[in-house]
C-alpha atoms as a PDB file:
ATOM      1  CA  UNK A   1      -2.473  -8.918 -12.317  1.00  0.00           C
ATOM      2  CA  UNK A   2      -2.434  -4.786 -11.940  1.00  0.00           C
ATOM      3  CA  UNK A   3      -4.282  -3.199  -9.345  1.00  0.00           C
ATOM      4  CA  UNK A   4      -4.587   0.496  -8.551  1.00  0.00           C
ATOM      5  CA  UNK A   5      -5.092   2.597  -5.762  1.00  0.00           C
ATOM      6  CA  UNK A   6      -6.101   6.063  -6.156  1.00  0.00           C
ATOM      7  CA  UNK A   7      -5.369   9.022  -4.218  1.00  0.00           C
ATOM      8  CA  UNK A   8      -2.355   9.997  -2.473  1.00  0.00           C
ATOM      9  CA  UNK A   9      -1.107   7.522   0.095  1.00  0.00           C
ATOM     10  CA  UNK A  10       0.446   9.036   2.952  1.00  0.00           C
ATOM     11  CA  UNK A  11       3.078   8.189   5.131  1.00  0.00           C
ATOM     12  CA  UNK A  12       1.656   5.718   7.895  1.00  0.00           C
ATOM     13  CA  UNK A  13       5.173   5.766  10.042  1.00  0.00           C
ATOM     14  CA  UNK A  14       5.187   9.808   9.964  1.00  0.00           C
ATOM     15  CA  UNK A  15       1.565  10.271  10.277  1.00  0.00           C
ATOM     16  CA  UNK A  16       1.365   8.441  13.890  1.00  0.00           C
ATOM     17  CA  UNK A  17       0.147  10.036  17.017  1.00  0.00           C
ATOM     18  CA  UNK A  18       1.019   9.536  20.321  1.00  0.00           C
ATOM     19  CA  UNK A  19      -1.737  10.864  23.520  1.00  0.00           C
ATOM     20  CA  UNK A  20      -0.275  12.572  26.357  1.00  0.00           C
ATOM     21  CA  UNK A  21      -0.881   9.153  28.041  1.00  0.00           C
ATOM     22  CA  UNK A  22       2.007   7.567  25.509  1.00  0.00           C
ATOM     23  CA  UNK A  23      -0.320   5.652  23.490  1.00  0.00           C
ATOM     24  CA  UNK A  24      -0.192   5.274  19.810  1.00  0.00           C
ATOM     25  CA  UNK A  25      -2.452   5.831  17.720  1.00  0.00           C
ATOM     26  CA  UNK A  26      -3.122   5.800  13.589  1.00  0.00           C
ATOM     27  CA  UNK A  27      -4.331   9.367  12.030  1.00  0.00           C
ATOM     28  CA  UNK A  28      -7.557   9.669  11.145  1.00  0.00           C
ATOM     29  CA  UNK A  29      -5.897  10.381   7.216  1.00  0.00           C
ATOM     30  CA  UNK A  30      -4.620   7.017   7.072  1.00  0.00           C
ATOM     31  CA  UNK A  31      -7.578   5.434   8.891  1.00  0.00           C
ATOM     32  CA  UNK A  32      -9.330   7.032   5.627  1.00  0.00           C
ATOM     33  CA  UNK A  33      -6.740   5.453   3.045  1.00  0.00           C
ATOM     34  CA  UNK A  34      -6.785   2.250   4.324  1.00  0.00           C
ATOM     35  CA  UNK A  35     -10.510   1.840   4.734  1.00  0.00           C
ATOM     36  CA  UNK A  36     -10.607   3.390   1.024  1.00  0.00           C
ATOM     37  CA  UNK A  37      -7.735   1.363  -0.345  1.00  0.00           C
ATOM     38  CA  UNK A  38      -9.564  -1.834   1.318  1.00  0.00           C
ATOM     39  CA  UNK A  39     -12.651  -1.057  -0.503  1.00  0.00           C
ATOM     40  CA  UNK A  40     -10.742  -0.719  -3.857  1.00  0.00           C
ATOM     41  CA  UNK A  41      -8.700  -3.697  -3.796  1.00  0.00           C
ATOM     42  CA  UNK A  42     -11.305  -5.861  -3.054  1.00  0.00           C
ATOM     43  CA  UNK A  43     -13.738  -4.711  -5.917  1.00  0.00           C
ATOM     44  CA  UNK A  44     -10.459  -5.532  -8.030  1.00  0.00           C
ATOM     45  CA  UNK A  45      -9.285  -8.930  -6.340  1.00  0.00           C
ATOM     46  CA  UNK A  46     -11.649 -11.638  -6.472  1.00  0.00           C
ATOM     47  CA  UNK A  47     -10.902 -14.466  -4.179  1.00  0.00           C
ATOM     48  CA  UNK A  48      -9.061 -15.616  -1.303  1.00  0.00           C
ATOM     49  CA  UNK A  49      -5.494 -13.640   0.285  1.00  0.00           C
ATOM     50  CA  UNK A  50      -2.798 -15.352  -1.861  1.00  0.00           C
ATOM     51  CA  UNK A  51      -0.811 -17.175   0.507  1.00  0.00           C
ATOM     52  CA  UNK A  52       2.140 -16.637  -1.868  1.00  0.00           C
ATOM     53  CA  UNK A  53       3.449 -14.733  -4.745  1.00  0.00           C
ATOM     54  CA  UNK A  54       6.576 -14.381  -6.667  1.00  0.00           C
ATOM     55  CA  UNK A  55       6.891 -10.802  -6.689  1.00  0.00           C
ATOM     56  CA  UNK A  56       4.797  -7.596  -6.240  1.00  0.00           C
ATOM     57  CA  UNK A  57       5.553  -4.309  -8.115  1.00  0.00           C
ATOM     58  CA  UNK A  58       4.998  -0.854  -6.763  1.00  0.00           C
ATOM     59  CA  UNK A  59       4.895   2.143  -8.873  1.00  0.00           C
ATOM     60  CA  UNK A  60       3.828   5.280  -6.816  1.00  0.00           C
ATOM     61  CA  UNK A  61       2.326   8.267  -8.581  1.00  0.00           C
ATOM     62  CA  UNK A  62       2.422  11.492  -6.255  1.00  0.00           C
ATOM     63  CA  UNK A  63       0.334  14.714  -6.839  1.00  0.00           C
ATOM     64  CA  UNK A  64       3.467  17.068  -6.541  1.00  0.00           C
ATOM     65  CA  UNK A  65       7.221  17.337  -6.942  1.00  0.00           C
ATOM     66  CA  UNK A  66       7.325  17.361  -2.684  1.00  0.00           C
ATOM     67  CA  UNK A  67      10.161  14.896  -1.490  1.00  0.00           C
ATOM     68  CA  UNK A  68       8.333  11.602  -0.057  1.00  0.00           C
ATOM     69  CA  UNK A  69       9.961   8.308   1.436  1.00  0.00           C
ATOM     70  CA  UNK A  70       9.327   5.537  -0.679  1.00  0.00           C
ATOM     71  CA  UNK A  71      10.183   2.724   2.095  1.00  0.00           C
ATOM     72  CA  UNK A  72       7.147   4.436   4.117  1.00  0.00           C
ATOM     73  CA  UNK A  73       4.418   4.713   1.596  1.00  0.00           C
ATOM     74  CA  UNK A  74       5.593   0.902   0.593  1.00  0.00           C
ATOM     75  CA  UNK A  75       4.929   0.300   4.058  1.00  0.00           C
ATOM     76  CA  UNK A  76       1.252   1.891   3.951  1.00  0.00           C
ATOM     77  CA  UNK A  77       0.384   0.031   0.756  1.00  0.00           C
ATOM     78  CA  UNK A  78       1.648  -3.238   1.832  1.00  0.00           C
ATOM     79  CA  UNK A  79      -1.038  -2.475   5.165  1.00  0.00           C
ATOM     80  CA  UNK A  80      -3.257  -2.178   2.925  1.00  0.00           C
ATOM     81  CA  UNK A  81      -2.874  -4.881   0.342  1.00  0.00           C
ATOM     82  CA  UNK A  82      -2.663  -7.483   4.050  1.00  0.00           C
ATOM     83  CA  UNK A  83      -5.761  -9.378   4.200  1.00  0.00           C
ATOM     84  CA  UNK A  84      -7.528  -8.653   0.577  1.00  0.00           C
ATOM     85  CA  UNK A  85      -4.582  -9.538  -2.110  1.00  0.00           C
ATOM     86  CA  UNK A  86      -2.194 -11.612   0.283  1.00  0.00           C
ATOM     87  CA  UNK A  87      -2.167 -13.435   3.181  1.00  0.00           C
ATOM     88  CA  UNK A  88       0.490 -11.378   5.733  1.00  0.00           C
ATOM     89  CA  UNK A  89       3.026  -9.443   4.574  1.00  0.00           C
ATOM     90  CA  UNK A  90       6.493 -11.308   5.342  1.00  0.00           C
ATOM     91  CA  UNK A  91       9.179 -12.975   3.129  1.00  0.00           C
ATOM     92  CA  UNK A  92       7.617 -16.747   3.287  1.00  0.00           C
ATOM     93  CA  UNK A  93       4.455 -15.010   1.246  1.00  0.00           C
ATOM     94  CA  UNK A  94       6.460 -12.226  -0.544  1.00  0.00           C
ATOM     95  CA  UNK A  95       9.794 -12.980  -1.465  1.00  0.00           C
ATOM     96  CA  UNK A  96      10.641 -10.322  -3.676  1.00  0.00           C
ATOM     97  CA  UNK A  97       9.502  -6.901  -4.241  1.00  0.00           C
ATOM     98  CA  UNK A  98      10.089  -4.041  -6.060  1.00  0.00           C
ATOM     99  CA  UNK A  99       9.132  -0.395  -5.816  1.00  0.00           C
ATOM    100  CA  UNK A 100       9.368   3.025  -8.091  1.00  0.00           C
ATOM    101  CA  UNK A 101       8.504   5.960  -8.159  1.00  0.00           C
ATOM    102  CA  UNK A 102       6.162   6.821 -11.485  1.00  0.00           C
ATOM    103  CA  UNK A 103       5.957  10.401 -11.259  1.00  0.00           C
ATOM    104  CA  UNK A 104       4.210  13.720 -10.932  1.00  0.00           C
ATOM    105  CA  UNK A 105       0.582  13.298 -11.914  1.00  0.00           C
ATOM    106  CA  UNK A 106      -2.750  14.931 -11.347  1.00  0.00           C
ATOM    107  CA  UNK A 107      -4.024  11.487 -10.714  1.00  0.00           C
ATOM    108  CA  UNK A 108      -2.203  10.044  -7.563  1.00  0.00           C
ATOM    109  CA  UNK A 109      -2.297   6.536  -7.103  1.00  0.00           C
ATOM    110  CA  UNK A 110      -0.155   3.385  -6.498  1.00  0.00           C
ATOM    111  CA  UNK A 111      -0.209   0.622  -9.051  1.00  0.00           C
ATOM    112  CA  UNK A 112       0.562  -2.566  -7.913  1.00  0.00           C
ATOM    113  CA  UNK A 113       1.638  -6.126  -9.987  1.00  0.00           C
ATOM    114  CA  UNK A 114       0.954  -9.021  -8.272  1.00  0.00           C
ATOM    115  CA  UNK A 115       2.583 -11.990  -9.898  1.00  0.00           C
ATOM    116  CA  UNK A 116       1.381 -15.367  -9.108  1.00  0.00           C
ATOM    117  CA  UNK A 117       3.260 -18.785  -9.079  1.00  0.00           C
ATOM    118  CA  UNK A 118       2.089 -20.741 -11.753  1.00  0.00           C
END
């Protein structure tokens, strides 16, 4: 099954913040992805967190030629796909996965396959 995200997803490990107290805490930009992303996904999943898959596919779309980390906006979608489209995130649930980069495009996103055991 292909779902899609749209807009940019940013980078959740470089987008951090820490308070002069040492405490982390998310940006308020991925706050706003997630709880977007969230809201997509679930008009587009129906049903339960699979509680394992064979593989999902990543294909991110970026709105500029700007040199982005792959491993951290996989990291971001897989947040966001925890809880709606699987389970947990870890290799019992999703052994395999891959990820590429789709291109330039006035229309960021992230596609994602999600293939299910049959």
């Amino acid at each position: 099954m292909k779902l899609t995200i749209l807009g940019q997803v940013p980078s959740l490990k470089n987008l951090g913040r820490i308070t002069k107290n040492g405490h982390y805490y998310t940006d308020s930009k991925v706050k706003k992805y997630f709880d977007d992303a969230k809201l997509q996904l679930k008009t587009q999943w129906r049903g339960e967190p699979c509680k394992e898959v064979e593989q999902l596919t990543f294909v991110f779309y970026y709105d500029s030629n700007r040199i982005r980390d792959l491993s951290n906006s996989l990291d971001t979608a897989m947040d966001a796909l925890k809880g709606v489209v699987i389970a947990d995130d870890n290799f019992k649930v999703v052994p395999r996965i891959q990820v590429e980069f789709g291109g330039v495009s006035k229309n960021p996103r992230t596609e994602v396959w999600v293939d299910i055991p049959s």
